[in-house]
PDB file of N, CA and C in Angstrom:
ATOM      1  N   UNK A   1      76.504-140.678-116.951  1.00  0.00           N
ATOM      2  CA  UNK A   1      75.868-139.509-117.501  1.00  0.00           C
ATOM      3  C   UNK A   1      76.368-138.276-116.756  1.00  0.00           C
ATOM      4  N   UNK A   2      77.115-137.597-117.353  1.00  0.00           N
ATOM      5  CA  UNK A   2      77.621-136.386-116.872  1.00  0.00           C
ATOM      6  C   UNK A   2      76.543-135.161-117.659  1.00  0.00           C
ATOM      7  N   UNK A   3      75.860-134.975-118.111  1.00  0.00           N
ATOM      8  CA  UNK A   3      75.057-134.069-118.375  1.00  0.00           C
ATOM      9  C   UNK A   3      75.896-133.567-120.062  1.00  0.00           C
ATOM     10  N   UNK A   4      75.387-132.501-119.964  1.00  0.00           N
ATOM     11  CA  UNK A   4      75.886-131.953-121.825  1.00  0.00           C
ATOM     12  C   UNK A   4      77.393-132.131-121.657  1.00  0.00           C
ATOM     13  N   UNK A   5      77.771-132.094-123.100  1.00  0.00           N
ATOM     14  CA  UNK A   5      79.658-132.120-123.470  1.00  0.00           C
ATOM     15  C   UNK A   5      79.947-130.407-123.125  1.00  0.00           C
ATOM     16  N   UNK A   6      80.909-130.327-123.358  1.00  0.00           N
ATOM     17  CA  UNK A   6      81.477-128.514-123.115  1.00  0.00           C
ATOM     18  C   UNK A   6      81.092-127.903-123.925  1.00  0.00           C
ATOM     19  N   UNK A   7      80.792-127.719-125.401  1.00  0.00           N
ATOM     20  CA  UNK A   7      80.621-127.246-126.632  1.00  0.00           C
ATOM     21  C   UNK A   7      79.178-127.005-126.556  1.00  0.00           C
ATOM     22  N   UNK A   8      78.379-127.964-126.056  1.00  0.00           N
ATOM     23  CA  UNK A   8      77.493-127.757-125.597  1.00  0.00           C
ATOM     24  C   UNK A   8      76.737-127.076-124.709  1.00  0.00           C
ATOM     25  N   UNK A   9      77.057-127.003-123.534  1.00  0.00           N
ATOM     26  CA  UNK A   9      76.554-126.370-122.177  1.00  0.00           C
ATOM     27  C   UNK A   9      77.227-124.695-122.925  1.00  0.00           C
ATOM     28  N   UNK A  10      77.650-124.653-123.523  1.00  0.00           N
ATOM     29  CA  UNK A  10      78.736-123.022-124.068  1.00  0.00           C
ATOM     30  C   UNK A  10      77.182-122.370-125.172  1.00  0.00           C
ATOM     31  N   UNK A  11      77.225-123.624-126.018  1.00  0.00           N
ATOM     32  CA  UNK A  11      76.105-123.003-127.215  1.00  0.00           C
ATOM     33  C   UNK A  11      74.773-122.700-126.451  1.00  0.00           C
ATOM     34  N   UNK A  12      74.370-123.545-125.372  1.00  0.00           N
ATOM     35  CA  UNK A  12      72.945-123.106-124.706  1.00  0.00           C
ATOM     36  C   UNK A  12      73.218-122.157-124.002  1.00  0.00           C
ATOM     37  N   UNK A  13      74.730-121.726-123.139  1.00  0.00           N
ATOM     38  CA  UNK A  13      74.706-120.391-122.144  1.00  0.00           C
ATOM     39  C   UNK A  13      74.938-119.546-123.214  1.00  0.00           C
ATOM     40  N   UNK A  14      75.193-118.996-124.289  1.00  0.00           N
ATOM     41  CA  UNK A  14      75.253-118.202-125.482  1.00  0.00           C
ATOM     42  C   UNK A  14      73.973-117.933-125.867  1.00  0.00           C
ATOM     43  N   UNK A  15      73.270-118.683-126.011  1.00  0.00           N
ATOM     44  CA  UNK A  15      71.826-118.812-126.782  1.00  0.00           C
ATOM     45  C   UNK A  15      70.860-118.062-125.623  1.00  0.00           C
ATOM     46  N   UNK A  16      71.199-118.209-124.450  1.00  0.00           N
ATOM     47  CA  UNK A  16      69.953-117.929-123.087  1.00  0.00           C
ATOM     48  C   UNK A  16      70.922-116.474-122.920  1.00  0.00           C
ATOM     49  N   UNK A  17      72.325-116.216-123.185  1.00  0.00           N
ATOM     50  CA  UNK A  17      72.371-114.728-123.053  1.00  0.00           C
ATOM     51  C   UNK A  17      71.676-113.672-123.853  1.00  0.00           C
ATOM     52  N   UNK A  18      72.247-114.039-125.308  1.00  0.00           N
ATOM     53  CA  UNK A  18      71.509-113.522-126.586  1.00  0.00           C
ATOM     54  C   UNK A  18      70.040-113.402-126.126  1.00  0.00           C
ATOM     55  N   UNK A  19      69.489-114.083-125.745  1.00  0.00           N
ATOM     56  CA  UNK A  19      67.664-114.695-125.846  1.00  0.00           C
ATOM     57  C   UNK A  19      67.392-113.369-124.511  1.00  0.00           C
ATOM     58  N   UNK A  20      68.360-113.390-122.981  1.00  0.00           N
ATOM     59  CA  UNK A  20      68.578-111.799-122.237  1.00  0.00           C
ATOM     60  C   UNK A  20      68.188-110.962-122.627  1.00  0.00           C
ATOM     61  N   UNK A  21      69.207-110.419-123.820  1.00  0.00           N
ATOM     62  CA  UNK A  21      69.663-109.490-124.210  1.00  0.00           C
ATOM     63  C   UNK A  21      68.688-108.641-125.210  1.00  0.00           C
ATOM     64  N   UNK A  22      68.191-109.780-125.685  1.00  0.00           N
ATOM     65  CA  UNK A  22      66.600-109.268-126.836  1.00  0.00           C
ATOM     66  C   UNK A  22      65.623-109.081-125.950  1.00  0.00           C
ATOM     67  N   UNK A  23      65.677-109.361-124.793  1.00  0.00           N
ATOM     68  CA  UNK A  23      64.991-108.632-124.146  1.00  0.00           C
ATOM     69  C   UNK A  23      64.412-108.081-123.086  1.00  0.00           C
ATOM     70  N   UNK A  24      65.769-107.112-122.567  1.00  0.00           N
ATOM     71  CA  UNK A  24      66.289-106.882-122.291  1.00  0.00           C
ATOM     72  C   UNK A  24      66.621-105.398-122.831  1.00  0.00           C
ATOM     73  N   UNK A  25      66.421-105.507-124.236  1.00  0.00           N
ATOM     74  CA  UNK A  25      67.428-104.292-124.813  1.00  0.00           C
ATOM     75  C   UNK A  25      66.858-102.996-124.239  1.00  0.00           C
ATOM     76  N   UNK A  26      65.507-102.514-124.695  1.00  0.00           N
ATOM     77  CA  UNK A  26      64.684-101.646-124.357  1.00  0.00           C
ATOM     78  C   UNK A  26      64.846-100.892-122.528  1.00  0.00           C
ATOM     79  N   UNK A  27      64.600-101.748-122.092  1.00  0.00           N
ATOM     80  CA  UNK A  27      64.905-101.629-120.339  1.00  0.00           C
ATOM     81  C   UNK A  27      66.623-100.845-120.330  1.00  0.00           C
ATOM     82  N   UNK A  28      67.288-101.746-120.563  1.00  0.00           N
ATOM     83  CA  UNK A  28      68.786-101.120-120.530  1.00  0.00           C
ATOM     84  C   UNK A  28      69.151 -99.779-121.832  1.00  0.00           C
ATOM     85  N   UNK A  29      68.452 -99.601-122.864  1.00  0.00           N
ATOM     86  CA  UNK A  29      68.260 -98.378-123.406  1.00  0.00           C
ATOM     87  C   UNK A  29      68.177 -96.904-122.674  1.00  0.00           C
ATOM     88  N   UNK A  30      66.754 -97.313-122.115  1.00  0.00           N
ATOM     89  CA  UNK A  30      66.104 -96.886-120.966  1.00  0.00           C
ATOM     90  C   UNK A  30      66.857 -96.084-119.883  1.00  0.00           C
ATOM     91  N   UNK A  31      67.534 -97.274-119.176  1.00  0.00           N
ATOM     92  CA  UNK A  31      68.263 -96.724-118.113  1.00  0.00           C
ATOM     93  C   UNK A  31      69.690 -95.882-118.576  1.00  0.00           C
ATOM     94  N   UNK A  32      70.466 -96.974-119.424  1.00  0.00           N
ATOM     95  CA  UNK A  32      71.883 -96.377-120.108  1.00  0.00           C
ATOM     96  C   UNK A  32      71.629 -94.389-120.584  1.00  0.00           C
ATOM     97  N   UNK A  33      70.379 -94.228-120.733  1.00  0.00           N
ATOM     98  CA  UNK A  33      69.535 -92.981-121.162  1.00  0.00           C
ATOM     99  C   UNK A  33      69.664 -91.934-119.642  1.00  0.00           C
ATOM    100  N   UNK A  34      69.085 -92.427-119.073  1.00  0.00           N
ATOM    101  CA  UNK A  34      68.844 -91.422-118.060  1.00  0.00           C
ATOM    102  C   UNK A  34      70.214 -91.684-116.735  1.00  0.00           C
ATOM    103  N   UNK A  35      70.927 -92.533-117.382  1.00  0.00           N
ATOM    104  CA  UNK A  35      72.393 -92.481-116.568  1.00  0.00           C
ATOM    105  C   UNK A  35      72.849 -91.363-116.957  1.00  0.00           C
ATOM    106  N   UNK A  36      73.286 -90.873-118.487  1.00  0.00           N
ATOM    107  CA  UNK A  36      73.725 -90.302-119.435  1.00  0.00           C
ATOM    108  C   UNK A  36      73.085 -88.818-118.950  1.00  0.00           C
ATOM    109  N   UNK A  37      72.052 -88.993-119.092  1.00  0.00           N
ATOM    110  CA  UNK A  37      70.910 -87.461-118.624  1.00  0.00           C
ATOM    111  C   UNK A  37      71.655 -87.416-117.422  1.00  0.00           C
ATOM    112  N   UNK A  38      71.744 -88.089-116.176  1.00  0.00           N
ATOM    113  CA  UNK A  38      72.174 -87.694-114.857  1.00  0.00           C
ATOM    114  C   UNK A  38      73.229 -87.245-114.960  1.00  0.00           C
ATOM    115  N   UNK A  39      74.231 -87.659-115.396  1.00  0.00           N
ATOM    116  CA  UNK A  39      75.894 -86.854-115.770  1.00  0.00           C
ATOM    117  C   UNK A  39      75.769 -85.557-115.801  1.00  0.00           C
ATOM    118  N   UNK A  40      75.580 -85.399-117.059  1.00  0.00           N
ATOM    119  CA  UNK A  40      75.120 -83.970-117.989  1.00  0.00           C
ATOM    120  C   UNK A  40      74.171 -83.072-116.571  1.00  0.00           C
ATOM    121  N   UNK A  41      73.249 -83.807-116.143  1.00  0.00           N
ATOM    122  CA  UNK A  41      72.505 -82.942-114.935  1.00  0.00           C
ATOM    123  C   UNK A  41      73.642 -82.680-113.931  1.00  0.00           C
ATOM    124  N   UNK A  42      74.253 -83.567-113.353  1.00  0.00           N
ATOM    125  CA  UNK A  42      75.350 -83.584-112.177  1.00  0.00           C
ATOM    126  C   UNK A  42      76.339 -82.573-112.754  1.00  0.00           C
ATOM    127  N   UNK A  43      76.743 -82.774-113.993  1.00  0.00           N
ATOM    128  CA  UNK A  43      77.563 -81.250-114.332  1.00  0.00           C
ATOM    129  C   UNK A  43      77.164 -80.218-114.210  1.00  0.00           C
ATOM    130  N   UNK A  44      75.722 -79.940-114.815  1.00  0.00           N
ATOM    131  CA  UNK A  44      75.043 -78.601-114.375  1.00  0.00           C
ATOM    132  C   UNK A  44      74.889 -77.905-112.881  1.00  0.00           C
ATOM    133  N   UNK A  45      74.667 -79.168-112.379  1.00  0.00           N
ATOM    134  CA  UNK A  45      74.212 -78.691-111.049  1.00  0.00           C
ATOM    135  C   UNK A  45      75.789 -77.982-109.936  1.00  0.00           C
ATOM    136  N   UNK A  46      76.978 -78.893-110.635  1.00  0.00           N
ATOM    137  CA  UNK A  46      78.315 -77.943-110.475  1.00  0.00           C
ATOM    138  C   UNK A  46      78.259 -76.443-110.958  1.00  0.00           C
ATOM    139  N   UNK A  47      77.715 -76.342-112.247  1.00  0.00           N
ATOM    140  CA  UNK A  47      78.342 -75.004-112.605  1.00  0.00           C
ATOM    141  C   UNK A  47      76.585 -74.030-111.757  1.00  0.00           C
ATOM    142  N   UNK A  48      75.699 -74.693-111.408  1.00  0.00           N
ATOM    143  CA  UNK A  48      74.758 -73.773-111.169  1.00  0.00           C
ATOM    144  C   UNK A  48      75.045 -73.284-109.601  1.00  0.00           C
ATOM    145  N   UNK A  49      76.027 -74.251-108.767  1.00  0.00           N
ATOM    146  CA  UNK A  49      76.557 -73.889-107.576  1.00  0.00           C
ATOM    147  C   UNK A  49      77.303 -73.027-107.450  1.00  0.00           C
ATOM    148  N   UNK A  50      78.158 -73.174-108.257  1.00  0.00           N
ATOM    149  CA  UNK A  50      78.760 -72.053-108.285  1.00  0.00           C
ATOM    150  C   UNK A  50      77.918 -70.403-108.858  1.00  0.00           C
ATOM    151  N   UNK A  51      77.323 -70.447-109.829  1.00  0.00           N
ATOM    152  CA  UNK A  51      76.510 -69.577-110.461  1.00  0.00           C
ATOM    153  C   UNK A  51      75.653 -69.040-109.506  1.00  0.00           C
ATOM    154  N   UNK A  52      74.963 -69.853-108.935  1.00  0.00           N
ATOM    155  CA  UNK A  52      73.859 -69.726-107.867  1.00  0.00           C
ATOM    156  C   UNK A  52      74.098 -68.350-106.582  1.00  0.00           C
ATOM    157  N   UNK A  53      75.321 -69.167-106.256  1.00  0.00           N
ATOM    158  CA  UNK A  53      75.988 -68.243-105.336  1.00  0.00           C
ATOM    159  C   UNK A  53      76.131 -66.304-105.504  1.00  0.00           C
ATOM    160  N   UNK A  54      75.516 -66.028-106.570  1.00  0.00           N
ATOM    161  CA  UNK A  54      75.619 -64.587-107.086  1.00  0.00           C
ATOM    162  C   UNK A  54      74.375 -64.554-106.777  1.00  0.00           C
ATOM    163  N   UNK A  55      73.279 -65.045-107.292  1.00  0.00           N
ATOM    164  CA  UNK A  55      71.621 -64.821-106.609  1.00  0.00           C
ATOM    165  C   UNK A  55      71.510 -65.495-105.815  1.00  0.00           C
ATOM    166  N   UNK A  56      72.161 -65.949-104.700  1.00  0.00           N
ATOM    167  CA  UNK A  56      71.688 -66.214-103.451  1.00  0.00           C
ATOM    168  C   UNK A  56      70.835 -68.007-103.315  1.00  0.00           C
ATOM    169  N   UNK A  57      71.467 -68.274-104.702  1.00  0.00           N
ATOM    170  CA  UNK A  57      70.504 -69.391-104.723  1.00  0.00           C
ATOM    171  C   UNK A  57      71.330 -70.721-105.114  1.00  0.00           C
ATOM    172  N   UNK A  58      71.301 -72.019-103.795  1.00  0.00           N
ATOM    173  CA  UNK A  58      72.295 -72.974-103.921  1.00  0.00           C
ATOM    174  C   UNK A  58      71.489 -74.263-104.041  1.00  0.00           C
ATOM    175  N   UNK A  59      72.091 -75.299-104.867  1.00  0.00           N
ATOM    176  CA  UNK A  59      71.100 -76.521-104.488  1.00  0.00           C
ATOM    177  C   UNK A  59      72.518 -77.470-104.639  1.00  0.00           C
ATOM    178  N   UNK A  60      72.284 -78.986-103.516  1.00  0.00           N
ATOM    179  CA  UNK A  60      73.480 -79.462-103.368  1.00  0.00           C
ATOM    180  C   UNK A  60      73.693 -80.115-104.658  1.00  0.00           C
ATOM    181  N   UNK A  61      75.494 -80.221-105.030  1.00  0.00           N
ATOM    182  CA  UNK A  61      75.599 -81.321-105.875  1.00  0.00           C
ATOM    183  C   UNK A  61      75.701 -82.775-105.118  1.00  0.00           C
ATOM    184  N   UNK A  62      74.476 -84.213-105.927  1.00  0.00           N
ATOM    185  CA  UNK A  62      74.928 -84.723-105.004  1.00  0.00           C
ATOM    186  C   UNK A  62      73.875 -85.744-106.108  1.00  0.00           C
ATOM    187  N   UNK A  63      74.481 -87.126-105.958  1.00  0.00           N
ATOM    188  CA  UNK A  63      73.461 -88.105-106.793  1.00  0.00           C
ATOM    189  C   UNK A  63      71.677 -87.453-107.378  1.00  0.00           C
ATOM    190  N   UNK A  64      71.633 -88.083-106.008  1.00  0.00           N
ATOM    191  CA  UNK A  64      69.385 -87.681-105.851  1.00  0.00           C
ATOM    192  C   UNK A  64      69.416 -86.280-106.616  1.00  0.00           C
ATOM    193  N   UNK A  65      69.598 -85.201-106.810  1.00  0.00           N
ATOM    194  CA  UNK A  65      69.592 -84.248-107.341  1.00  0.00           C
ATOM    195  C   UNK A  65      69.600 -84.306-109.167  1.00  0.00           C
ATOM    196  N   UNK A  66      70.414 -84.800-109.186  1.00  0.00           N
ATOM    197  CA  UNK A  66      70.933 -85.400-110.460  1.00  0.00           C
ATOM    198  C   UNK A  66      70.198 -86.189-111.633  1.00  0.00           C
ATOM    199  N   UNK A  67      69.633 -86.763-110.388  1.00  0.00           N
ATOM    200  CA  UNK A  67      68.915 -88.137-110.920  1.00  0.00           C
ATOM    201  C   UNK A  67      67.881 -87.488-110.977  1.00  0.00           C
ATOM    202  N   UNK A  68      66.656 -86.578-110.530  1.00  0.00           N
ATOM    203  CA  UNK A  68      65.425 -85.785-110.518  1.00  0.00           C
ATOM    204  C   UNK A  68      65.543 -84.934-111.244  1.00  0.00           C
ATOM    205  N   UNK A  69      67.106 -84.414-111.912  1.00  0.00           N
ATOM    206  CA  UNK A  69      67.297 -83.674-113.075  1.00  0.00           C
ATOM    207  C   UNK A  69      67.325 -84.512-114.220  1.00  0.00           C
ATOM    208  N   UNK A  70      67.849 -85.112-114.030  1.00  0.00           N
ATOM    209  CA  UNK A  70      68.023 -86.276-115.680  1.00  0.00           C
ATOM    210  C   UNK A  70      66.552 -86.345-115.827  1.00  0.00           C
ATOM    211  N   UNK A  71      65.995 -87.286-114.914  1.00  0.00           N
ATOM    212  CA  UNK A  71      64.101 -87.577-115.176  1.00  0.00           C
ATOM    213  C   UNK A  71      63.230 -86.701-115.492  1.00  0.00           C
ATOM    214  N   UNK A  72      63.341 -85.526-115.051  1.00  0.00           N
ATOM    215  CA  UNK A  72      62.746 -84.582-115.193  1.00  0.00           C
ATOM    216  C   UNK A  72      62.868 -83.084-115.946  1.00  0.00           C
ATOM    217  N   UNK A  73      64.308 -83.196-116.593  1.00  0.00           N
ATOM    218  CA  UNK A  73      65.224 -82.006-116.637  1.00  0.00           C
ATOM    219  C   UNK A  73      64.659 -80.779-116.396  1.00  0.00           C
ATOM    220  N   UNK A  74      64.307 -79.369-116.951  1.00  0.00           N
ATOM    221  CA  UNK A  74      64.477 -78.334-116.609  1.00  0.00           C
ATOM    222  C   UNK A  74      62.954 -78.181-115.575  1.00  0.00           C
ATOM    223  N   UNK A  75      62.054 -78.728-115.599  1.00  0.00           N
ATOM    224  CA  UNK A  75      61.165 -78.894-114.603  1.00  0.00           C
ATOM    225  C   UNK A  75      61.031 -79.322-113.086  1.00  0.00           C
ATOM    226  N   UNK A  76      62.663 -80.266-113.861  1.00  0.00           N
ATOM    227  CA  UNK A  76      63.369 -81.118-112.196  1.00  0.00           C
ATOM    228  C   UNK A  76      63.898 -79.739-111.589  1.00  0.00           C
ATOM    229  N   UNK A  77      64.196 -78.801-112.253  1.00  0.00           N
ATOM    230  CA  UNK A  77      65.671 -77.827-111.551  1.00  0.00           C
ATOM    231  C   UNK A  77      64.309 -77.011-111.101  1.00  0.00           C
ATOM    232  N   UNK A  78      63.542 -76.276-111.254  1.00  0.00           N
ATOM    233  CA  UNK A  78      62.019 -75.861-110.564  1.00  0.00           C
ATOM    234  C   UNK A  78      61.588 -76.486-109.271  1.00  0.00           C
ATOM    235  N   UNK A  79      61.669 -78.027-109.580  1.00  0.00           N
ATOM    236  CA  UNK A  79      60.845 -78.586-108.620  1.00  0.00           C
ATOM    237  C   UNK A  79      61.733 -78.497-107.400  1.00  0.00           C
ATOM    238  N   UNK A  80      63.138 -78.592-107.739  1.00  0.00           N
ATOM    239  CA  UNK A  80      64.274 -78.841-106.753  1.00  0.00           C
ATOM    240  C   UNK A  80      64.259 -77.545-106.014  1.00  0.00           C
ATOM    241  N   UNK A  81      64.523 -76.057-106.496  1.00  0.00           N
ATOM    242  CA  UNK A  81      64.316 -75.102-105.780  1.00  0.00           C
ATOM    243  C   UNK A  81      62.707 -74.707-105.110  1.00  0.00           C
ATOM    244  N   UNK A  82      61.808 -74.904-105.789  1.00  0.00           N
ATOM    245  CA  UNK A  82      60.635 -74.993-104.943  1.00  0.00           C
ATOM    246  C   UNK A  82      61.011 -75.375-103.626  1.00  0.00           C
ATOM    247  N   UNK A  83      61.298 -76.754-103.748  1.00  0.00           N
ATOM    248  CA  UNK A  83      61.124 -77.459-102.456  1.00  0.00           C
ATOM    249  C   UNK A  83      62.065 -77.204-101.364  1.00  0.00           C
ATOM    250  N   UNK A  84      63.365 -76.707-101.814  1.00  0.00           N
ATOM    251  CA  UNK A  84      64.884 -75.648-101.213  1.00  0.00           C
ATOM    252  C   UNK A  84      63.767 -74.891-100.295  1.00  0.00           C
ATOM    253  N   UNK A  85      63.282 -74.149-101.322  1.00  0.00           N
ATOM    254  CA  UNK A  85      62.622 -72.760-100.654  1.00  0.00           C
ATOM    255  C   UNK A  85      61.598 -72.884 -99.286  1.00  0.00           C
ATOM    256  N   UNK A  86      60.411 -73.972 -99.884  1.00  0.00           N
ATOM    257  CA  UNK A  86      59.656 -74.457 -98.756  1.00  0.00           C
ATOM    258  C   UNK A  86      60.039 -75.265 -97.852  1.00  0.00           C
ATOM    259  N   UNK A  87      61.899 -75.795 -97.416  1.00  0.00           N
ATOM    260  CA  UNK A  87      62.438 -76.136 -96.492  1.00  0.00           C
ATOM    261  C   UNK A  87      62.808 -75.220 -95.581  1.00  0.00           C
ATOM    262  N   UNK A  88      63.672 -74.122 -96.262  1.00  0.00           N
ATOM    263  CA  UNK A  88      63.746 -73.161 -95.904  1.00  0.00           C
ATOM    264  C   UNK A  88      63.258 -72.295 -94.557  1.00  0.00           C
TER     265      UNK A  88
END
């Protein structure tokens, strides 16, 4: 007894990925989402460094930033200088 044939052990690891993947989907929606948001934030936060620099006002580019912009967007970029300021 060697356990399942090849054709076999293939159709059940197929079946338990699929079976993953349903659910699964929602969660990785989810995240694939606010990866996407972080980009788009991480670009902003380039051109606002530079921008910034005319009012005196810098916040780093740098992951964590990014990521509190994606989650949060234009409330994140508030919360981020708030807290600049009260480091300050």
């Amino acid at each position: 007894m060697t356990g399942l044939p090849g054709s076999a052990a293939w159709c059940l690891t197929g079946l338990v990925l699929c079976a993953a993947l349903l659910l699964l989907r929602r969660p990785a929606a989810r995240l694939l989402g606010l990866l996407l948001r972080s980009g788009a934030a991480l670009a902003l936060l380039a051109l606002f460094s530079q921008a910034g620099r005319l009012i005196g006002v810098s916040l780093g580019v740098n992951p964590l930033n990014a990521l509190v912009l994606g989650a949060l967007g234009a409330p994140g970029l508030g919360l981020l200088l708030m807290v600049q300021y009260l480091l300050r």
